[in-house]
Protein backbone atom coordinates (compact mmCIF):
# COMPACT_ATOMS: atom_id res chain seq x y z
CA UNK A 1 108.73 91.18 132.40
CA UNK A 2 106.24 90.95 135.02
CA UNK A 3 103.05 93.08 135.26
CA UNK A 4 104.02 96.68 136.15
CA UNK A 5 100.24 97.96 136.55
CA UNK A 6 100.86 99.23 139.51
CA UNK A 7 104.04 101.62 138.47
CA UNK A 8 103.55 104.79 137.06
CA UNK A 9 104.96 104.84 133.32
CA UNK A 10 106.08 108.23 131.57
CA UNK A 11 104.88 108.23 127.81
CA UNK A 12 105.89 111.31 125.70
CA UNK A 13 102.99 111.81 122.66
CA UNK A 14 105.22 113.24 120.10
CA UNK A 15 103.40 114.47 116.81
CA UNK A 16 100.16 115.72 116.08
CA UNK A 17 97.87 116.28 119.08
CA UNK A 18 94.85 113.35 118.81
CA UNK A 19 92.38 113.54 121.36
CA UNK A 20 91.75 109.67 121.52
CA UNK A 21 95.50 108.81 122.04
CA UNK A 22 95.59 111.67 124.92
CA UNK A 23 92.77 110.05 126.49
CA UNK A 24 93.54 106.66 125.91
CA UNK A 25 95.59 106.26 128.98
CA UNK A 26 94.91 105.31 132.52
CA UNK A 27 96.29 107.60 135.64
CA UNK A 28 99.03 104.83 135.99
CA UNK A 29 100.55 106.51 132.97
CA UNK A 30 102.05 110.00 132.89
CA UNK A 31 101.96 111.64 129.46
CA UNK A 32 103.96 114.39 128.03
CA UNK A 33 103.50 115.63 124.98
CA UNK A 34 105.88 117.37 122.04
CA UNK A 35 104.37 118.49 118.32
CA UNK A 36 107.17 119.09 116.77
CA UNK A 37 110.75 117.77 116.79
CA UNK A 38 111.45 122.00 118.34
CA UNK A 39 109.46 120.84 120.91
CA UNK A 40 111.80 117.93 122.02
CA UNK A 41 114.54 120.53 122.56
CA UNK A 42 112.25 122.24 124.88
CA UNK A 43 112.00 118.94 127.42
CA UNK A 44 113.90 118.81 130.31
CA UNK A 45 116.81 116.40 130.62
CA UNK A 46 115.42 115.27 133.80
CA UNK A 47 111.79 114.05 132.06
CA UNK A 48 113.60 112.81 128.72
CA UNK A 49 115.52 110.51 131.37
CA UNK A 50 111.94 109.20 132.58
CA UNK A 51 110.53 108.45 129.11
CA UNK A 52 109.83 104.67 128.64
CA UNK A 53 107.34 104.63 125.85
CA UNK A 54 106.81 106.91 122.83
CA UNK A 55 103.54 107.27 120.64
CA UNK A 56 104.56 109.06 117.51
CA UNK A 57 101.29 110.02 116.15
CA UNK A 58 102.69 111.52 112.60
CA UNK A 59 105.12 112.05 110.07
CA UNK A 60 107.31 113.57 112.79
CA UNK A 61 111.28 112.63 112.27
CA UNK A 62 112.16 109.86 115.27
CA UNK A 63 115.68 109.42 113.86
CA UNK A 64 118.36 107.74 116.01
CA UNK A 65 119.54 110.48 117.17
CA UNK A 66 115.90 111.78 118.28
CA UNK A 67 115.68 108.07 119.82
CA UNK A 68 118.57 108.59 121.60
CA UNK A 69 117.27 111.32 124.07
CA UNK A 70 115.36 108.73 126.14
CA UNK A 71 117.88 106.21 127.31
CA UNK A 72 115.27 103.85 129.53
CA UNK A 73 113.05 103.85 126.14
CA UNK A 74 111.63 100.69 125.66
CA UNK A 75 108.73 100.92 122.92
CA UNK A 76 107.68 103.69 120.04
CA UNK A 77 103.91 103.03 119.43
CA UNK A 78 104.01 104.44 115.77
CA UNK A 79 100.75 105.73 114.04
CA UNK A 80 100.04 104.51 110.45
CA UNK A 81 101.34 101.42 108.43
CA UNK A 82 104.49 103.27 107.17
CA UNK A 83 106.72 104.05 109.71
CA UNK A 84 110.30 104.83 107.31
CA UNK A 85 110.16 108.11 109.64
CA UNK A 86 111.04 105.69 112.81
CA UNK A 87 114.68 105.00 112.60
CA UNK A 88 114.25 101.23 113.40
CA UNK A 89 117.82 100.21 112.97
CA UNK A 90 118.73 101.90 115.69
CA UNK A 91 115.76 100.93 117.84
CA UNK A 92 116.68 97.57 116.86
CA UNK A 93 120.48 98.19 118.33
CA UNK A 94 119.43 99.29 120.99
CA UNK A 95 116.54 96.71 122.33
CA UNK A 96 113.54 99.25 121.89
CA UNK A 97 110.16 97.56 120.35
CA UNK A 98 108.80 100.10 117.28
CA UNK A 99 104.86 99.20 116.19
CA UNK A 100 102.92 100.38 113.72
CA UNK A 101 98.67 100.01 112.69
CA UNK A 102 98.80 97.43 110.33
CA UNK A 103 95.61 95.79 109.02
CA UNK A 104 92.95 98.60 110.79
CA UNK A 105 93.58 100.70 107.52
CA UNK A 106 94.31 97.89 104.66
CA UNK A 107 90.33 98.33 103.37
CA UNK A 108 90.14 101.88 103.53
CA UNK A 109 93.50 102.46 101.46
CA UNK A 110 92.63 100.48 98.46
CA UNK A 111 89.36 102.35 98.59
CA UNK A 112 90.91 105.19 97.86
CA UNK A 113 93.64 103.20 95.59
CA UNK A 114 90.85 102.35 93.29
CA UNK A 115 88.70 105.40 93.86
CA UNK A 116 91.80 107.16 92.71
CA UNK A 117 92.34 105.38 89.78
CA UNK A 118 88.56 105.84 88.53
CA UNK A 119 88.76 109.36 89.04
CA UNK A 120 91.81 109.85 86.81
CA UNK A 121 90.72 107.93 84.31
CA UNK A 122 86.86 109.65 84.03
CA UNK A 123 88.24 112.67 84.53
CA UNK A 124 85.71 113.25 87.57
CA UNK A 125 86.91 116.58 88.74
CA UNK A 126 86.79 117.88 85.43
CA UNK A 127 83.26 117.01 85.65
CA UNK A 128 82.38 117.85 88.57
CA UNK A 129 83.78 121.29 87.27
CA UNK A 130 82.00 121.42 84.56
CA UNK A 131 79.21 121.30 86.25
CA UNK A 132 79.62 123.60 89.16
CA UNK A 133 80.63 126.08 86.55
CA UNK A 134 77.23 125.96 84.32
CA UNK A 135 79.20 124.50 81.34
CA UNK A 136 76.97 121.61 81.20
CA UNK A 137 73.75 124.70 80.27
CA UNK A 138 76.36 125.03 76.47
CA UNK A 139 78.07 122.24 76.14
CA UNK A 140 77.73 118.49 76.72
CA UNK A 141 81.26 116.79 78.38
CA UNK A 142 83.60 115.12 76.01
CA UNK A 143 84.29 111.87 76.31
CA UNK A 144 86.93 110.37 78.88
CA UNK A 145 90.29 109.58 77.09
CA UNK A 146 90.42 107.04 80.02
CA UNK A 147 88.63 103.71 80.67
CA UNK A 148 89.24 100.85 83.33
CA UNK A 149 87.42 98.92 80.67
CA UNK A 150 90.47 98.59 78.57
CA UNK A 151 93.16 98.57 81.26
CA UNK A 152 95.60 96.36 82.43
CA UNK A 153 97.25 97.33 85.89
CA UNK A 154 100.59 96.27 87.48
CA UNK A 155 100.75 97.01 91.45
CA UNK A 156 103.94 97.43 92.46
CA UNK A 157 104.00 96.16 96.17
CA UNK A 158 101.98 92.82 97.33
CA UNK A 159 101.34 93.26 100.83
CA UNK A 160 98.04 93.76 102.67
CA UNK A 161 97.30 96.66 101.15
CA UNK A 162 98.42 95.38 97.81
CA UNK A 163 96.49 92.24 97.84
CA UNK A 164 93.54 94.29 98.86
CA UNK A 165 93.70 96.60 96.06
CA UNK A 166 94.35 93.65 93.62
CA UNK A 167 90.48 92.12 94.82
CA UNK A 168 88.89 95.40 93.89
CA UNK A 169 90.10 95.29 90.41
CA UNK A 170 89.79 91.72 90.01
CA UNK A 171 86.03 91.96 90.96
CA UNK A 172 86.12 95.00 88.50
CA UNK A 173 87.53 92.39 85.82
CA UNK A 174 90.79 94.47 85.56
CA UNK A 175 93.60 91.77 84.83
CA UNK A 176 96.36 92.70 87.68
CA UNK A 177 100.02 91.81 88.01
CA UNK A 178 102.19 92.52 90.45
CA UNK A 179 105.82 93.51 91.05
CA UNK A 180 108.05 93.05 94.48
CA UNK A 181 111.35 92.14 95.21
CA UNK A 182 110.10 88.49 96.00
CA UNK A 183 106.67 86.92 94.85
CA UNK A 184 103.97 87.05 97.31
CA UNK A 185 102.84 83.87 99.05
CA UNK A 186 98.89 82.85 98.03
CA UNK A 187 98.71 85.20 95.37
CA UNK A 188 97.79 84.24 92.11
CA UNK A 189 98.40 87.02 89.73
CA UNK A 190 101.98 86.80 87.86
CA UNK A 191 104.84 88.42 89.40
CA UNK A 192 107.20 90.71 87.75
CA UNK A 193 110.56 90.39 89.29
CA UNK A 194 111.69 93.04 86.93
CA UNK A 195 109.65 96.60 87.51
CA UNK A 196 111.11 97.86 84.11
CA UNK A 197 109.38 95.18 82.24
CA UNK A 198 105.63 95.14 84.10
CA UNK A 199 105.95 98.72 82.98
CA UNK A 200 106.14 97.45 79.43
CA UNK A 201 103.08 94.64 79.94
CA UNK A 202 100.59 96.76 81.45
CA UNK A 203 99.38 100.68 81.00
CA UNK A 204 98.98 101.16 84.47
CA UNK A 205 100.96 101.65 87.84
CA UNK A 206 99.98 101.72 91.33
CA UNK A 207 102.03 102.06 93.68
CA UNK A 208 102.12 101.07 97.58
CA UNK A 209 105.30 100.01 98.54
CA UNK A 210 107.11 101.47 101.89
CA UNK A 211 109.52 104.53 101.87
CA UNK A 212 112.72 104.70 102.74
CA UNK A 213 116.37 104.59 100.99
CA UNK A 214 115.54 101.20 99.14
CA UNK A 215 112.74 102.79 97.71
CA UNK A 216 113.71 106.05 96.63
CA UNK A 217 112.91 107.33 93.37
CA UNK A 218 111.90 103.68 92.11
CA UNK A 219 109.26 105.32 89.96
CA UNK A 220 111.72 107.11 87.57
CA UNK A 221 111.75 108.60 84.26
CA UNK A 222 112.69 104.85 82.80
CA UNK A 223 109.62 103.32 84.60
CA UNK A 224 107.33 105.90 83.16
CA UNK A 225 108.70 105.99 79.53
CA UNK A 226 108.44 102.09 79.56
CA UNK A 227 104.89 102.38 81.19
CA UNK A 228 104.07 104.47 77.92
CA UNK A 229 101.59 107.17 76.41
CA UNK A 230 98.72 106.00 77.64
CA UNK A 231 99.97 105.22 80.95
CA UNK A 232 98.24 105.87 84.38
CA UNK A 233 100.20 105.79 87.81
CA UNK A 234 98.48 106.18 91.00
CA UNK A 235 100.39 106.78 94.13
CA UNK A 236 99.26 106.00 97.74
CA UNK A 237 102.64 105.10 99.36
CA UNK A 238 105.05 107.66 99.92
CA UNK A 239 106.29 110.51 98.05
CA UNK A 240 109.72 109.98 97.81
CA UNK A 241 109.21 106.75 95.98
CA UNK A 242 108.07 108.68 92.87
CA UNK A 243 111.01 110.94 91.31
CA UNK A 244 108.81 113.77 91.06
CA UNK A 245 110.21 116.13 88.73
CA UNK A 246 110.83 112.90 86.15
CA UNK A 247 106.54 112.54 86.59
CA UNK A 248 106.11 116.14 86.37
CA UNK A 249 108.11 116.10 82.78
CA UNK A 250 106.89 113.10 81.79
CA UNK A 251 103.38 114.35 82.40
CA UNK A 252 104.04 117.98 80.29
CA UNK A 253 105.37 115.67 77.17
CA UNK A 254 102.83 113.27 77.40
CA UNK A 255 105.03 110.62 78.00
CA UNK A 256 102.54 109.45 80.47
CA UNK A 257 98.50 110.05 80.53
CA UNK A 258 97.61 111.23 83.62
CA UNK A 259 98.35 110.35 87.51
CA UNK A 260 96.53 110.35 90.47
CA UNK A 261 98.95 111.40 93.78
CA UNK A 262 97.90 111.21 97.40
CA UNK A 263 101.43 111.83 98.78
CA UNK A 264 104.14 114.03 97.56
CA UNK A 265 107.55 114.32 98.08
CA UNK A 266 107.64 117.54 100.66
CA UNK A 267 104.09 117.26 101.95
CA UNK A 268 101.89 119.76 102.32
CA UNK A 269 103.93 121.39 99.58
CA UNK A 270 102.80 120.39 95.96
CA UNK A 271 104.93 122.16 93.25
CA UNK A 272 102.63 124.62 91.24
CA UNK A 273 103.89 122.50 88.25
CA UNK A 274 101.90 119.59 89.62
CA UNK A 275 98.96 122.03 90.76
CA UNK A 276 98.80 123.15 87.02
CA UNK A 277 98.47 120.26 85.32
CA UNK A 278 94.78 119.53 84.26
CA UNK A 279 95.71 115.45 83.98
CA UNK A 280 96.47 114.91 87.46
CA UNK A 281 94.35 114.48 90.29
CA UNK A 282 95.49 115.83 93.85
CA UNK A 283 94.62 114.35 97.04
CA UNK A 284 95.85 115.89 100.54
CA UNK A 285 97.19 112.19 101.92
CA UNK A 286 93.93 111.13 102.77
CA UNK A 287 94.19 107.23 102.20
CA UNK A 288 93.18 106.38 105.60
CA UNK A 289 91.67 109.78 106.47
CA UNK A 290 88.10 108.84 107.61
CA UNK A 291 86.95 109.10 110.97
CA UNK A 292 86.09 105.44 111.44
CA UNK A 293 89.39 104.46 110.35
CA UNK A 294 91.83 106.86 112.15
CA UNK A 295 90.14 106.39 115.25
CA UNK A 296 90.85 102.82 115.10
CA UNK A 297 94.21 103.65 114.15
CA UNK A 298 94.78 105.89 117.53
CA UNK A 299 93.20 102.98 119.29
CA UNK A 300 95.98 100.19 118.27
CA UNK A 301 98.41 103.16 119.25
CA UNK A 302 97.17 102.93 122.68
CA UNK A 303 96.75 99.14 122.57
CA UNK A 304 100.34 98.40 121.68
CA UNK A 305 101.47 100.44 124.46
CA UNK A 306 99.43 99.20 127.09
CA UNK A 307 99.87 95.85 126.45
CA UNK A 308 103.54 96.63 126.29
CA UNK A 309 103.26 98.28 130.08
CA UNK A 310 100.91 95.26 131.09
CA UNK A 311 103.91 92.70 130.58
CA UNK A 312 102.46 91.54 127.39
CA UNK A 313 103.40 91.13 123.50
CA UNK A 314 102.54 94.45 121.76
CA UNK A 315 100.08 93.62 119.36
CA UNK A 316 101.39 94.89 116.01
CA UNK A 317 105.07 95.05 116.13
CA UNK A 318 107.36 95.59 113.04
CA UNK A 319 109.28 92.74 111.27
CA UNK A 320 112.84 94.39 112.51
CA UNK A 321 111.58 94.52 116.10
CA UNK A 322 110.26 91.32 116.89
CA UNK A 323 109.72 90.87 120.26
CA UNK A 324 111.08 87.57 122.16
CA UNK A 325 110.73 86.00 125.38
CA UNK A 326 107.91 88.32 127.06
């Protein structure tokens, strides 16, 4: 494709409104803008027909048949390294480029992976309660049931994120091993084909693998009973890859320990049965939720589009997109 910089290009921002990705665009580029899928309805046929480029900036649905609204669509910019909300088999069908923001947030997730795990196991809101209460004035603390001294952690998922997770604990001396569907290239720790068994070696889960249908519910009520009574599981992928009311029980029985969740299953809505539970620690999906981080997120939003428009490779597209000849 040659360079188009001098055509104007219609881009619909679709998702939540971020100043950086509004403003990230030069006049050449006409932006419309939709929060919700509602919103979508509310566009006129005539400027759906104009769309070329899409910047979904949240966990907004961009099914097929969403997709399918903007028939000279060539690219969906997608915000965040999980993008099972972007139907990409159909983009894929239909010659349309998805990206996502790889690498940008790899560091700051397993900061929050390990940070996570740490305060589950010390018990560090229960502290900090403690404190904030004046319980501390009567009473010293008890003791932590949970340790990282003594724990042995299987990640299930090796990419980026994975790997970078599995230096933090190996600098904390934490022995790590790993399950995926096929083991990772360049990593050293042992690979559990079988999730079932790493459940059974180690006392602790954490989990970043991708959503989706192929990864629905693989944390189950098998998983957790073979992960055992002392058993941790931290969760900073999706939701839906954790069958929630299987954790729930499993946490009420004491199958399991404790867990520490940053994503749920219908997010922002926790069940009060989680909320309840003084062995779980609730976060409000904040793995990659610091300033420095999102903004560079929003930027490689903007990036991939623009270079896109320019006539170049988009920087950061998705394995079942790849882009060819360009």
């Amino acid at each position: 494709m040659p360079n188009e910089t001098s055509q104007t290009v219609d881009l619909l921002i679709y998702g939540p409104d971020k100043p950086l990705i509004n403003e990230g665009f030069a006049e050449r580029f006409k932006l419309h803008k939709a929060q919700q899928l509602a919103d979508l309805e509310r566009l006129a046929p005539g400027i759906a027909e104009t769309i070329r480029g899409i910047a979904v900036t949240g966990l907004v649905p961009a099914s097929g048949a969403v997709l399918a609204r903007f028939p000279k669509l060539e690219i969906v910019a997608s915000f965040g390294v999980g993008y099972d909300h972007v139907d990409a088999a159909y983009a894929r069908e239909h010659g349309v480029i998805v990206t996502n923001t790889p690498d940008v947030l790899t560091e700051e997730v397993a900061d929050v992976a390990l940070g996570l795990l740490i305060a589950t196991l010390r018990e560090f809101i229960a502290a900090d309660r403690h404190v904030r209460t004046g319980a501390w004035s009567t009473q010293n603390f008890p003791l932590s049931k949970g340790s990282l001294r003594d724990r042995s952690v299987g990640i299930v998922g090796m990419g980026r994120i994975g790997q970078a997770i599995g230096r933090r604990l190996e600098a904390s001396q934490v022995p790590v091993v790993y399950h995926s569907r096929h083991p990772a290239a360049s990593v050293s720790y042992q690979h559990y084909p079988n999730l079932i068994e790493m459940a059974k070696a180690v006392d602790t889960l954490i989990v970043i693998i991708p959503g989706g249908a192929a990864t629905a519910k693989l944390i189950d009520a098998e998983v957790l009973a073979a992960l055992g009574p002392r058993g941790v599981v931290v969760n900073v992928a999706r939701g839906s890859v954790i069958d929630e009311p299987a954790l729930i029980a499993a946490l009420q029985a004491g199958t399991i320990q404790a867990a520490g969740l940053d994503v749920f299953a219908d997010e922002p809505n926790v069940p009060e049965a989680l909320r309840a539970l003084p062995n779980v620690v609730l976060l409000p999906h904040v793995g990659s939720a610091s300033v420095v981080t999102r903004n560079a997120m929003d930027q490689l939003v903007v990036d991939n589009l623009k270079a896109w428009f320019d006539g170049q490779p988009p920087l950061t597209p998705i394995p079942e997109t790849p882009v060819k000849d360009r």
